[in-house]
N, C-alpha and C. Protein backbone atom coordinates (compact mmCIF):
# COMPACT_ATOMS: atom_id res chain seq x y z
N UNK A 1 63.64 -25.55 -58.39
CA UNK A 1 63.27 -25.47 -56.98
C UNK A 1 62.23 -26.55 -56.71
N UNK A 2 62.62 -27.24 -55.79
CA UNK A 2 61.46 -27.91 -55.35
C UNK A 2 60.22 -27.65 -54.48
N UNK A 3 59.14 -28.31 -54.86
CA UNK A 3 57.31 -27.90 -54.05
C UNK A 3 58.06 -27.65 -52.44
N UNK A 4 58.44 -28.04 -52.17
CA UNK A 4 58.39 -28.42 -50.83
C UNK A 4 59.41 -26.92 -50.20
N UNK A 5 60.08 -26.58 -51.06
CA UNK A 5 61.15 -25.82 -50.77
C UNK A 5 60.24 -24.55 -51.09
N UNK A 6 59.59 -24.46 -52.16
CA UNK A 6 58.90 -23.43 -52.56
C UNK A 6 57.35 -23.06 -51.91
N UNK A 7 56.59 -24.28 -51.16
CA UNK A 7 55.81 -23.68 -50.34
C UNK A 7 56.26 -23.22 -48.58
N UNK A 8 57.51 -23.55 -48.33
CA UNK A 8 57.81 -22.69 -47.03
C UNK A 8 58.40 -21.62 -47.39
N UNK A 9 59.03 -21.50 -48.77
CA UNK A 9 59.09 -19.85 -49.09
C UNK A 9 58.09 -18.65 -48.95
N UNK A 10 57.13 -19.52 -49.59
CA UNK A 10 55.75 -18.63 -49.76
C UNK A 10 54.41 -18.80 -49.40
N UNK A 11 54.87 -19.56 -48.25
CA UNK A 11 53.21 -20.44 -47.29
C UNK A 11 52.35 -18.92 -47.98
N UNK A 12 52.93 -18.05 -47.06
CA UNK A 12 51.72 -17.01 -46.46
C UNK A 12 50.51 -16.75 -47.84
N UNK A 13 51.04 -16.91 -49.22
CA UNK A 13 50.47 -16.78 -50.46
C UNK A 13 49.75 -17.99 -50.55
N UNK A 14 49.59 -18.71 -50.16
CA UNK A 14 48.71 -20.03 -50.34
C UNK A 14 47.59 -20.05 -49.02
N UNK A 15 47.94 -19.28 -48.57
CA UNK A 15 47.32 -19.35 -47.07
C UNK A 15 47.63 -20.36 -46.13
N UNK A 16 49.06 -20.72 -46.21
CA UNK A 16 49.36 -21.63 -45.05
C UNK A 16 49.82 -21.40 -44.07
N UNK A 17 49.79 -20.37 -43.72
CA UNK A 17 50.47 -19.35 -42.26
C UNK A 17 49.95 -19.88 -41.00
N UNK A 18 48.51 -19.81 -41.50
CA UNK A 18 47.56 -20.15 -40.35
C UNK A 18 47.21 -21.65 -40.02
N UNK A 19 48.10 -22.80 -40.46
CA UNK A 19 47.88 -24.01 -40.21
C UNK A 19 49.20 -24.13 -38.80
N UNK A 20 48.55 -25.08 -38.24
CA UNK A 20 49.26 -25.91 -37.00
C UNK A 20 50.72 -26.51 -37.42
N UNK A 21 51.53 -27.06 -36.80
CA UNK A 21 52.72 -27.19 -37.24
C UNK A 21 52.22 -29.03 -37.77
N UNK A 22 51.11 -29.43 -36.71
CA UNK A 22 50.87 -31.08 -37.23
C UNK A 22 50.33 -30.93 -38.86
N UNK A 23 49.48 -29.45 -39.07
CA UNK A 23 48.57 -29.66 -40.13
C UNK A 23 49.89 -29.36 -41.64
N UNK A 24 50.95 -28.74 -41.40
CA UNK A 24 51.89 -28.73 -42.15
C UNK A 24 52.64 -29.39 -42.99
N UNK A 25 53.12 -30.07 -41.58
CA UNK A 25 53.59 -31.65 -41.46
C UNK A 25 52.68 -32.94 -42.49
N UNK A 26 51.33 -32.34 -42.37
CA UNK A 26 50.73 -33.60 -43.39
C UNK A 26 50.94 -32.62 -44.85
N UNK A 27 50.75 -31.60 -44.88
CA UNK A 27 50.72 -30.89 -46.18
C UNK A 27 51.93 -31.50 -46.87
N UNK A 28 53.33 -31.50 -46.01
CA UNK A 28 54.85 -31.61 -46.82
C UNK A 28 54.42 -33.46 -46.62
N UNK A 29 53.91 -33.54 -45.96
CA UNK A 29 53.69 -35.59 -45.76
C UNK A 29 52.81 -35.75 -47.83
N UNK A 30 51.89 -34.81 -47.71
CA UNK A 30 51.24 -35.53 -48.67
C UNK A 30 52.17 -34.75 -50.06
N UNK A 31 52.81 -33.97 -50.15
CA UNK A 31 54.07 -33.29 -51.42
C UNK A 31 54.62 -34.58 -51.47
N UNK A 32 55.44 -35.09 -50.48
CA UNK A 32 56.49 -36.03 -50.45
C UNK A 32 55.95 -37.55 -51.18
N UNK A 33 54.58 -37.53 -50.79
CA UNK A 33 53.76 -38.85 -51.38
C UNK A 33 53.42 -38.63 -53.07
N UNK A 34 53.07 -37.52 -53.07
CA UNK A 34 52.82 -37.22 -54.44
C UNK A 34 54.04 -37.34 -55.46
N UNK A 35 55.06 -36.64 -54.87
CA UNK A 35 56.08 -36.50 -56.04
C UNK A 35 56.83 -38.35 -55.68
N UNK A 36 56.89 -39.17 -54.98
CA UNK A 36 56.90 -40.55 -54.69
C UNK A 36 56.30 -41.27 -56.08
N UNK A 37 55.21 -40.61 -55.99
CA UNK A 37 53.76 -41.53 -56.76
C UNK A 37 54.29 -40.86 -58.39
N UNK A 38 54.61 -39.13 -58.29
CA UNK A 38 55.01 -39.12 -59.76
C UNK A 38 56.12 -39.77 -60.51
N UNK A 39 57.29 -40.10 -59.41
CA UNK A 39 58.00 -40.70 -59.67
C UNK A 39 58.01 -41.63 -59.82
N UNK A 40 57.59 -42.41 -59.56
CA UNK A 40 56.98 -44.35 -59.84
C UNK A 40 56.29 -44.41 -61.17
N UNK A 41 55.74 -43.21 -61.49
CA UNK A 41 54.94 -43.43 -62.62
C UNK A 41 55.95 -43.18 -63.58
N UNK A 42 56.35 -42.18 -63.56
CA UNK A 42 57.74 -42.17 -64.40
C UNK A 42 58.11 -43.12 -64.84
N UNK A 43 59.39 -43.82 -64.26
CA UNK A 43 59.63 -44.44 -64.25
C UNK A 43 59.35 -46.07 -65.04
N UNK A 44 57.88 -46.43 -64.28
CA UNK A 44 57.05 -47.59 -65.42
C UNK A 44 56.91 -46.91 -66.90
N UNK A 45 56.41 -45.63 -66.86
CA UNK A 45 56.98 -44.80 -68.13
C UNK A 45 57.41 -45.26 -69.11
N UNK A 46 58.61 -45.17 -68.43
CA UNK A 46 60.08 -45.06 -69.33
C UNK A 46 60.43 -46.89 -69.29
N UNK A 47 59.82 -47.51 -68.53
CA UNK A 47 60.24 -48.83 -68.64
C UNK A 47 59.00 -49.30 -70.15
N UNK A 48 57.97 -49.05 -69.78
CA UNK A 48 57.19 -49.39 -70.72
C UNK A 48 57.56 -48.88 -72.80
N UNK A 49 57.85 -48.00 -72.13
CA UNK A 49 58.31 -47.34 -73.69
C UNK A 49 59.21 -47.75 -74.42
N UNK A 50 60.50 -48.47 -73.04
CA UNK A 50 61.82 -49.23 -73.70
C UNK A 50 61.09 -50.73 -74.51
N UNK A 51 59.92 -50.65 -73.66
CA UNK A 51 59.56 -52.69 -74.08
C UNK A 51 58.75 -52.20 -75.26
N UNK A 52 58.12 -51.28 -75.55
CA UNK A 52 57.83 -50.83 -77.08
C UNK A 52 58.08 -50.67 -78.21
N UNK A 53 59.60 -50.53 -77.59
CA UNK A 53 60.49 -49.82 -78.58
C UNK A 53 60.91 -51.30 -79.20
N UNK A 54 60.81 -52.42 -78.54
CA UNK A 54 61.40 -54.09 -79.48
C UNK A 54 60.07 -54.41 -80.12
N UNK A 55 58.43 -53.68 -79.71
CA UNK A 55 57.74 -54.34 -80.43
C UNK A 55 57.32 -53.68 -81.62
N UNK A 56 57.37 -52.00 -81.36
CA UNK A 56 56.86 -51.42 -82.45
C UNK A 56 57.92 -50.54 -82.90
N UNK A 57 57.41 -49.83 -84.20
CA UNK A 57 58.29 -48.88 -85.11
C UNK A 57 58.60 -47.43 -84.54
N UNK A 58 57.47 -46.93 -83.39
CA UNK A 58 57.63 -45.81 -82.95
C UNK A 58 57.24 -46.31 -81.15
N UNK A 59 57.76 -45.93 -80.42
CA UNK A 59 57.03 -46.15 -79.41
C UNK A 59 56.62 -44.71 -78.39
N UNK A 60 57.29 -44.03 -79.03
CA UNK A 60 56.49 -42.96 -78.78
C UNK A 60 55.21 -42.06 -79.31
N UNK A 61 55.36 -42.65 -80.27
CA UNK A 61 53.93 -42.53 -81.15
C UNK A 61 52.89 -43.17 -80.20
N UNK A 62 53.27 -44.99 -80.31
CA UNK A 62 52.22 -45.53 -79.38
C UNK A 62 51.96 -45.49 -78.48
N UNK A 63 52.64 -44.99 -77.17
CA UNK A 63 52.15 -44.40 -75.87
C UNK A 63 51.34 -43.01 -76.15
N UNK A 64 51.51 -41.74 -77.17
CA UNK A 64 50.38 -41.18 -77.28
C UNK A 64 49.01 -41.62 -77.51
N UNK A 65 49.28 -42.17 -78.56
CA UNK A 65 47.68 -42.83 -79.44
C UNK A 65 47.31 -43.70 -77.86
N UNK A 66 48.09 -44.25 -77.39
CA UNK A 66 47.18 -44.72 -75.97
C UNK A 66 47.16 -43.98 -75.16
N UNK A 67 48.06 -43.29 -74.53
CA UNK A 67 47.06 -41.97 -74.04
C UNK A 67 46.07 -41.61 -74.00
N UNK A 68 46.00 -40.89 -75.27
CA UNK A 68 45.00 -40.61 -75.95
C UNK A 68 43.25 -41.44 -76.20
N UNK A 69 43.49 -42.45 -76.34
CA UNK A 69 42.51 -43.65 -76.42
C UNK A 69 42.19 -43.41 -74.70
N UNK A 70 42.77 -43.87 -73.68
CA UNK A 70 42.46 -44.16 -72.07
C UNK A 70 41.92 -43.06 -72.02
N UNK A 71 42.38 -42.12 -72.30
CA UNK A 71 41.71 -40.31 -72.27
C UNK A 71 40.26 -40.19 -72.50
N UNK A 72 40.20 -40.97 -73.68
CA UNK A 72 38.70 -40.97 -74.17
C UNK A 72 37.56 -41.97 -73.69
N UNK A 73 38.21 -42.72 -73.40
CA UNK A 73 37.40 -44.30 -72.46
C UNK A 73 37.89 -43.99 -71.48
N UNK A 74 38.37 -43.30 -70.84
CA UNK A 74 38.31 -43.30 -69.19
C UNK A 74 38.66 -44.61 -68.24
N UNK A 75 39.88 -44.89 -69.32
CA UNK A 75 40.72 -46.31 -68.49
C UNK A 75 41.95 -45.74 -68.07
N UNK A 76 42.51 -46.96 -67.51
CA UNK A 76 43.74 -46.68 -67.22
C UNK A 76 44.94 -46.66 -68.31
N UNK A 77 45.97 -45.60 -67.62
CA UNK A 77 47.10 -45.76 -69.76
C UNK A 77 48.41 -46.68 -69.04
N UNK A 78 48.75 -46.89 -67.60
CA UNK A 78 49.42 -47.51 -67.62
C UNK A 78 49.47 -48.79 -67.95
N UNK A 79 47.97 -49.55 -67.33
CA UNK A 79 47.65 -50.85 -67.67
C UNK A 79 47.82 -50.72 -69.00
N UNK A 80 46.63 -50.05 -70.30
CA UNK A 80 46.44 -49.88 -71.12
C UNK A 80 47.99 -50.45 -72.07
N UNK A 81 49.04 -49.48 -71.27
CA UNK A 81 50.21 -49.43 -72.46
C UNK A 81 50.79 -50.98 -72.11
N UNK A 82 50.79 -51.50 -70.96
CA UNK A 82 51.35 -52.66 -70.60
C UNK A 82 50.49 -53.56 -71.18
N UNK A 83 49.42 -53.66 -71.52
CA UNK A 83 48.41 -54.88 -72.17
C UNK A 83 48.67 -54.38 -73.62
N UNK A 84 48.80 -53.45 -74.17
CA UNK A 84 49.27 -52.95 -75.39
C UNK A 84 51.10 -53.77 -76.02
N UNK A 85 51.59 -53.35 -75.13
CA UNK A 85 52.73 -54.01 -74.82
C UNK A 85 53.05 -55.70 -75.16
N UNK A 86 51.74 -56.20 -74.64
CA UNK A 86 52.26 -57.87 -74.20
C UNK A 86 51.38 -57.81 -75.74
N UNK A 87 50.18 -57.61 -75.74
CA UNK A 87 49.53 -57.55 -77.12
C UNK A 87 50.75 -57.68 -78.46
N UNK A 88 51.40 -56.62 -78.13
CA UNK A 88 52.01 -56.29 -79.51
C UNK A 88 53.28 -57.47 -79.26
N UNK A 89 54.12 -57.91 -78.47
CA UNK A 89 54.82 -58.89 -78.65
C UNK A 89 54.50 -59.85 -79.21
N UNK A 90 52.85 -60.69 -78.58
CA UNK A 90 52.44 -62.03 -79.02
C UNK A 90 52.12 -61.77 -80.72
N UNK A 91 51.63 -60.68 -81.47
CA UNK A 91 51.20 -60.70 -82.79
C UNK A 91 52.75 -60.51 -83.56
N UNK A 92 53.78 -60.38 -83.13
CA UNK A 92 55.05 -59.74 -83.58
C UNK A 92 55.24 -61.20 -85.11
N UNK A 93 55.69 -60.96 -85.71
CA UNK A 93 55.94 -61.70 -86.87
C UNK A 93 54.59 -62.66 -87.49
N UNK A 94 53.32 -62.15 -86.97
CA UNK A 94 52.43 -63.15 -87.03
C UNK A 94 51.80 -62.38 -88.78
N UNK A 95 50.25 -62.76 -88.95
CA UNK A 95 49.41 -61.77 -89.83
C UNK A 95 48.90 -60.85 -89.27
N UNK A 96 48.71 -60.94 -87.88
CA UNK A 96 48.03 -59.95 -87.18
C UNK A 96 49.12 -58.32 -86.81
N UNK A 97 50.27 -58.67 -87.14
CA UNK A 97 51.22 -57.53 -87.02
C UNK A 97 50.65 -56.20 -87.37
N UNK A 98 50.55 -56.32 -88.62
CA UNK A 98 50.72 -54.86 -88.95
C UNK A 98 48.80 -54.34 -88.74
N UNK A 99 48.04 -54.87 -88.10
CA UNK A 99 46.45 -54.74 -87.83
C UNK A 99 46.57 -54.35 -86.36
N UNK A 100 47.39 -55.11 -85.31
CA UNK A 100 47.65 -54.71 -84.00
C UNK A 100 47.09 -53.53 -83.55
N UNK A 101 47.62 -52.36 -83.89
CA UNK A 101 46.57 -51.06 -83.51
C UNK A 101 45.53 -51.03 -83.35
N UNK A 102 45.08 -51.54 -84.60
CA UNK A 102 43.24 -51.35 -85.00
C UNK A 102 42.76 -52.44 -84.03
N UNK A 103 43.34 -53.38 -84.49
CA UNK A 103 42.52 -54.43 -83.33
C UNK A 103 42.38 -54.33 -81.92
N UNK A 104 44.00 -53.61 -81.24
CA UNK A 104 43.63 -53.54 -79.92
C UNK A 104 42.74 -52.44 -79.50
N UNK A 105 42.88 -51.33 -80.21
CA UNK A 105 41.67 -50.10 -80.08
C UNK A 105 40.64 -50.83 -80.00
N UNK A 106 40.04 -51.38 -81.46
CA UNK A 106 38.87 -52.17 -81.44
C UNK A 106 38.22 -52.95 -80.10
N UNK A 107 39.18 -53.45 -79.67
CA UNK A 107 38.76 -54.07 -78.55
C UNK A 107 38.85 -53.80 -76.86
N UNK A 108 39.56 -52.58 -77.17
CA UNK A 108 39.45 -51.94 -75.77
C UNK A 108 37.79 -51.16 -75.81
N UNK A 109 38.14 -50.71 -77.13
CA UNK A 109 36.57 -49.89 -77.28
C UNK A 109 35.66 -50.59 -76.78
N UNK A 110 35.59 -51.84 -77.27
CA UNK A 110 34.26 -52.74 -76.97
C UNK A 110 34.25 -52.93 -75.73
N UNK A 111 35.62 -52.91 -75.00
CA UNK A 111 35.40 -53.72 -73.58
C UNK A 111 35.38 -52.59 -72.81
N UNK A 112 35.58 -51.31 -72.91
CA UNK A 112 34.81 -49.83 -72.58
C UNK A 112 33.63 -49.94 -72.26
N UNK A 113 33.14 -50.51 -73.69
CA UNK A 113 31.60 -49.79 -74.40
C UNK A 113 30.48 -50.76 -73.24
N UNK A 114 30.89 -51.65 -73.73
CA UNK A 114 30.53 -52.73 -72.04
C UNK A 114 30.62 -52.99 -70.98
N UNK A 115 31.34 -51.45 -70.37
CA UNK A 115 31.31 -51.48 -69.26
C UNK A 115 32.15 -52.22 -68.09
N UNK A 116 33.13 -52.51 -69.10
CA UNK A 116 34.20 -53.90 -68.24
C UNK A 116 35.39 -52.96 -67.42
N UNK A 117 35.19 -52.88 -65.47
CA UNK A 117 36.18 -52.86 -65.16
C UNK A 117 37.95 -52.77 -65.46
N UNK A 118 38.56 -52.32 -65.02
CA UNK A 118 40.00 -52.43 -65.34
C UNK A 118 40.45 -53.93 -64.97
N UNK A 119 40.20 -54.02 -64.29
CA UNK A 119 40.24 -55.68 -63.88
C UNK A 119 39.82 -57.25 -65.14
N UNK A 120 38.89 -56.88 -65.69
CA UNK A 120 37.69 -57.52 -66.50
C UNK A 120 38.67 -57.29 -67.84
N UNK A 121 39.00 -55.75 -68.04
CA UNK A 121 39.79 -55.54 -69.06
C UNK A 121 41.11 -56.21 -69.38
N UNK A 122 41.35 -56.37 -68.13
CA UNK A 122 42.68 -56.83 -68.04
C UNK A 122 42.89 -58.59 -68.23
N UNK A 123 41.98 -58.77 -67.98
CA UNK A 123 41.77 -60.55 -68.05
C UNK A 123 41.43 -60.84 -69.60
N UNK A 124 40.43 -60.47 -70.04
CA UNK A 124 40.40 -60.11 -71.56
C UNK A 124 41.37 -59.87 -72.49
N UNK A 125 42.06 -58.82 -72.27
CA UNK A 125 43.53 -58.40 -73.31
C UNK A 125 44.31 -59.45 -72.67
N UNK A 126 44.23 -60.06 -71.54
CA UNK A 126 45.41 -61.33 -71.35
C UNK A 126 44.98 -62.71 -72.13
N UNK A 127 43.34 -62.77 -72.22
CA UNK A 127 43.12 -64.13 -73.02
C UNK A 127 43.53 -63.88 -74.51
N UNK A 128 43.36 -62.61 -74.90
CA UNK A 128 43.26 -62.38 -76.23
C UNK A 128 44.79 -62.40 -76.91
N UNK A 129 45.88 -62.03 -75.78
CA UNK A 129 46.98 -61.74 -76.07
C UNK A 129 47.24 -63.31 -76.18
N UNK A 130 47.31 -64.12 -75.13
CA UNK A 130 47.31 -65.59 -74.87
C UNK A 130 46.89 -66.57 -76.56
N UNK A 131 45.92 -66.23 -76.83
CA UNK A 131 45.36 -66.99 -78.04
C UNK A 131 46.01 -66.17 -79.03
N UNK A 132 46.20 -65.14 -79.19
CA UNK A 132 47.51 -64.25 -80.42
C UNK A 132 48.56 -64.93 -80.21
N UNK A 133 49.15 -65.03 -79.18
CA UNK A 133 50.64 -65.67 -79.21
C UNK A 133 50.26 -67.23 -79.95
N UNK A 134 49.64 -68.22 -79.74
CA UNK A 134 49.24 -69.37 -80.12
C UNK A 134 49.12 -69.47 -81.54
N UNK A 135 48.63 -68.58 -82.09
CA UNK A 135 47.89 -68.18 -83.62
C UNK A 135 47.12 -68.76 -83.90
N UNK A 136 46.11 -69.83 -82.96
CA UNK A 136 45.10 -70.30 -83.08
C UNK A 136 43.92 -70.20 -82.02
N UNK A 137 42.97 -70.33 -82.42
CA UNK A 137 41.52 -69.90 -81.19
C UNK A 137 41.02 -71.89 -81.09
N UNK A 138 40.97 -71.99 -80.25
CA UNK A 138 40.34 -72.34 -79.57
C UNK A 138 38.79 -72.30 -78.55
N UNK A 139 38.10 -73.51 -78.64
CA UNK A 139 36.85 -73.22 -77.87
C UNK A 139 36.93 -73.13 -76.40
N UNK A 140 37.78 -73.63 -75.66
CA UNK A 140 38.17 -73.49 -74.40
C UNK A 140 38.36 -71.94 -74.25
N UNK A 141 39.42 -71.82 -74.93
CA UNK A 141 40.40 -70.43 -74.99
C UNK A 141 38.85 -69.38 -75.09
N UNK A 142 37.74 -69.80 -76.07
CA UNK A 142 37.03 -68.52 -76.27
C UNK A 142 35.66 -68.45 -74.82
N UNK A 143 35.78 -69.65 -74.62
CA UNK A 143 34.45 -69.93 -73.75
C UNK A 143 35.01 -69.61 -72.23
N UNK A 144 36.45 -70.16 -71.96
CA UNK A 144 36.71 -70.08 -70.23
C UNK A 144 37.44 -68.61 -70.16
N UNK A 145 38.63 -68.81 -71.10
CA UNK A 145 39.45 -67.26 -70.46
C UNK A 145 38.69 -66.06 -71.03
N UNK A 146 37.92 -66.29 -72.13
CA UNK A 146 37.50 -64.76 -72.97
C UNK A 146 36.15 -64.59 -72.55
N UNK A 147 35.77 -65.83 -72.40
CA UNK A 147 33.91 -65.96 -71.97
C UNK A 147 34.17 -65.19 -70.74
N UNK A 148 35.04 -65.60 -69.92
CA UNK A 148 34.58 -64.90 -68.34
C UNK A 148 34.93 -64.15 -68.06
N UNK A 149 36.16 -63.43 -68.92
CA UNK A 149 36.23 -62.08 -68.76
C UNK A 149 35.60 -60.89 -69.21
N UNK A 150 34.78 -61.42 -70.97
CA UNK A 150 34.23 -60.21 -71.77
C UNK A 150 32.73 -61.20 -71.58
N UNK A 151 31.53 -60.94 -71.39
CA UNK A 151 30.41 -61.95 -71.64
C UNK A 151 30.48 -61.36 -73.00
N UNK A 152 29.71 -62.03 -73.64
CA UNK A 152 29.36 -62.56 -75.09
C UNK A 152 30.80 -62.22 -75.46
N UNK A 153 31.41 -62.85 -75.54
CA UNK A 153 32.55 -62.91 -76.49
C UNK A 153 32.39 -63.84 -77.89
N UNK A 154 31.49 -64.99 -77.82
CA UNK A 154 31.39 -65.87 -78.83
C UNK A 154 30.06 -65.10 -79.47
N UNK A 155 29.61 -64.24 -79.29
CA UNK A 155 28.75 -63.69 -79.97
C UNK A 155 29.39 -62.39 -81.16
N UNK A 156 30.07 -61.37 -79.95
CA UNK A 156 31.17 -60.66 -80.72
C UNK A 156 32.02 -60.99 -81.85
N UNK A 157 32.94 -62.35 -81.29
CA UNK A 157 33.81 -63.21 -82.06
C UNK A 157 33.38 -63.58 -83.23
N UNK A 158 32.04 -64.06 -83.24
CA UNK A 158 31.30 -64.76 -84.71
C UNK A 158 31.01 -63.29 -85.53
N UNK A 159 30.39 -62.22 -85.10
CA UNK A 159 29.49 -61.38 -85.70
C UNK A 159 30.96 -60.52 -86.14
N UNK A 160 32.24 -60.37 -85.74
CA UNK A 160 33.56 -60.10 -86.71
C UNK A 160 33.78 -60.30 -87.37
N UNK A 161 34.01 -62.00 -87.58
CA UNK A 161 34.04 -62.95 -88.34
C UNK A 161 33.17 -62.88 -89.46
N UNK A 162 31.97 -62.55 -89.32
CA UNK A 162 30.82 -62.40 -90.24
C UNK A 162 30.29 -63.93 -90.20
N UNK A 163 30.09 -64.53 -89.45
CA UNK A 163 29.23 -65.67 -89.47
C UNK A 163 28.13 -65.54 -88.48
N UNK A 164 27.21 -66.78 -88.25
CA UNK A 164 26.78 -66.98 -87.00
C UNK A 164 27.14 -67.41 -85.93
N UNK A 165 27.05 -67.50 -84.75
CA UNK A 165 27.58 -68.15 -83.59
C UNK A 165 27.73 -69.49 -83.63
N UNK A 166 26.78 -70.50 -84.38
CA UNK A 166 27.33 -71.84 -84.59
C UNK A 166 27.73 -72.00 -85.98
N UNK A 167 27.90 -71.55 -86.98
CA UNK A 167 28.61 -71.71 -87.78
C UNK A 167 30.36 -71.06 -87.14
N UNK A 168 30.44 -70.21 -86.76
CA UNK A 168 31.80 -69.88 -85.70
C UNK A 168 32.83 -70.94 -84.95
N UNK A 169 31.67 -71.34 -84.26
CA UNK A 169 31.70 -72.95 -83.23
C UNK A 169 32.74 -73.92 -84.06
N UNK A 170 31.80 -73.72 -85.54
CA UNK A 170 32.21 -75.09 -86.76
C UNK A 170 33.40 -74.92 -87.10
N UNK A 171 34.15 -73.68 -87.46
CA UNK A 171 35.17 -73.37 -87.90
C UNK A 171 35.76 -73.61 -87.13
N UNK A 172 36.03 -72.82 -86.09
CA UNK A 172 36.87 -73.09 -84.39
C UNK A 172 37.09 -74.84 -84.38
N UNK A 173 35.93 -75.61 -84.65
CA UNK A 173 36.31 -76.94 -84.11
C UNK A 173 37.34 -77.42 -84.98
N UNK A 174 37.24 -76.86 -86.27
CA UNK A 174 37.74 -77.27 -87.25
C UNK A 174 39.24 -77.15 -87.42
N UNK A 175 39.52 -75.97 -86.86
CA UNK A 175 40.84 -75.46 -86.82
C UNK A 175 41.03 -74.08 -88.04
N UNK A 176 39.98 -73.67 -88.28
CA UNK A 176 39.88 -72.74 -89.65
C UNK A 176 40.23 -71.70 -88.96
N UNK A 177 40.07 -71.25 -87.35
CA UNK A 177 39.92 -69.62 -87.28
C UNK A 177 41.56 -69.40 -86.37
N UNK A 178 42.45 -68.84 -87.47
CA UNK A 178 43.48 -68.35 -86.68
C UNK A 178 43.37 -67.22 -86.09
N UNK A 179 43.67 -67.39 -84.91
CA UNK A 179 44.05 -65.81 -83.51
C UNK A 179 44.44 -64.65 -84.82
């Protein structure tokens, strides 16, 4: 049965007896928007899960564990699974394959922990995905797309690495630090 069918069965139990026929009208206006909106979500859902399913071994596994993760950082899981998504394509046959998880957790955490917008987040997992697909880092790559989306990124970046920030620099120029 559907909401809509099932609250003019049983307004009077919800207490909708006593609304106007306009104030109704928005009640079934805002059902109709909602189940719209559940359905759209659906949908990206099930689209997202199919594009999972070419990058990883379970993809229903990995839409929980992200779930789950957005659940706990208080992000978004659609973005989340779609930057998860492009993430896991660009590392696909690389060294970074089978680390992918850990790393992208790792770094949603951080860009949580710092307070970075969904927006901010999203520019970030796109530089990061960007320089994964490449398999090489770059100083541009770390200073324009990662610098301005995460601040200190070349601080983060080195102190991973286990170096200092200009010993980091040295390697990067060098060509030593693969994505």
């Amino acid at each position: 049965m559907n909401s809509v069918k099932f609250l003019e069965e049983n307004y009077e139990m919800f207490g909708l007896d006593s609304l106007s026929s306009e104030q109704w009208d928005g009640v079934i206006g805002l059902l109709n928007k909602f189940g719209k909106e559940a359905f759209q979500t659906a949908i990206e859902a099930e689209r997202l899960e199919m594009a999972l399913s070419l990058t990883t071994d379970d993809a229903e596994s990995a839409l929980s564990r992200l779930k789950a993760q957005a659940d706990k950082l208080g992000t978004s899981f659609l973005s989340s699974a779609k930057n998860y998504q492009q993430f896991s394509a660009a590392v696909m046959n690389t060294s970074l394959e089978f680390q992918k998880d850990k790393i992208f957790e790792g770094i949603t955490l951080g860009l949580a922990t710092r307070g970075a917008n969904s927006q901010q987040q999203d520019r970030a997992l796109l530089a990061i995905t960007q320089i994964a697909s490449k398999n090489r880092l770059s100083m541009e790559e770390l200073n324009s797309q990662l610098g301005e989306a995460m601040a200190g990124a070349l601080q983060i970046a080195s102190r991973a690495y286990g170096v200092t920030p200009q010993e980091f620099i040295k390697l990067i120029e060098s060509g030593s630090v693969a994505a």
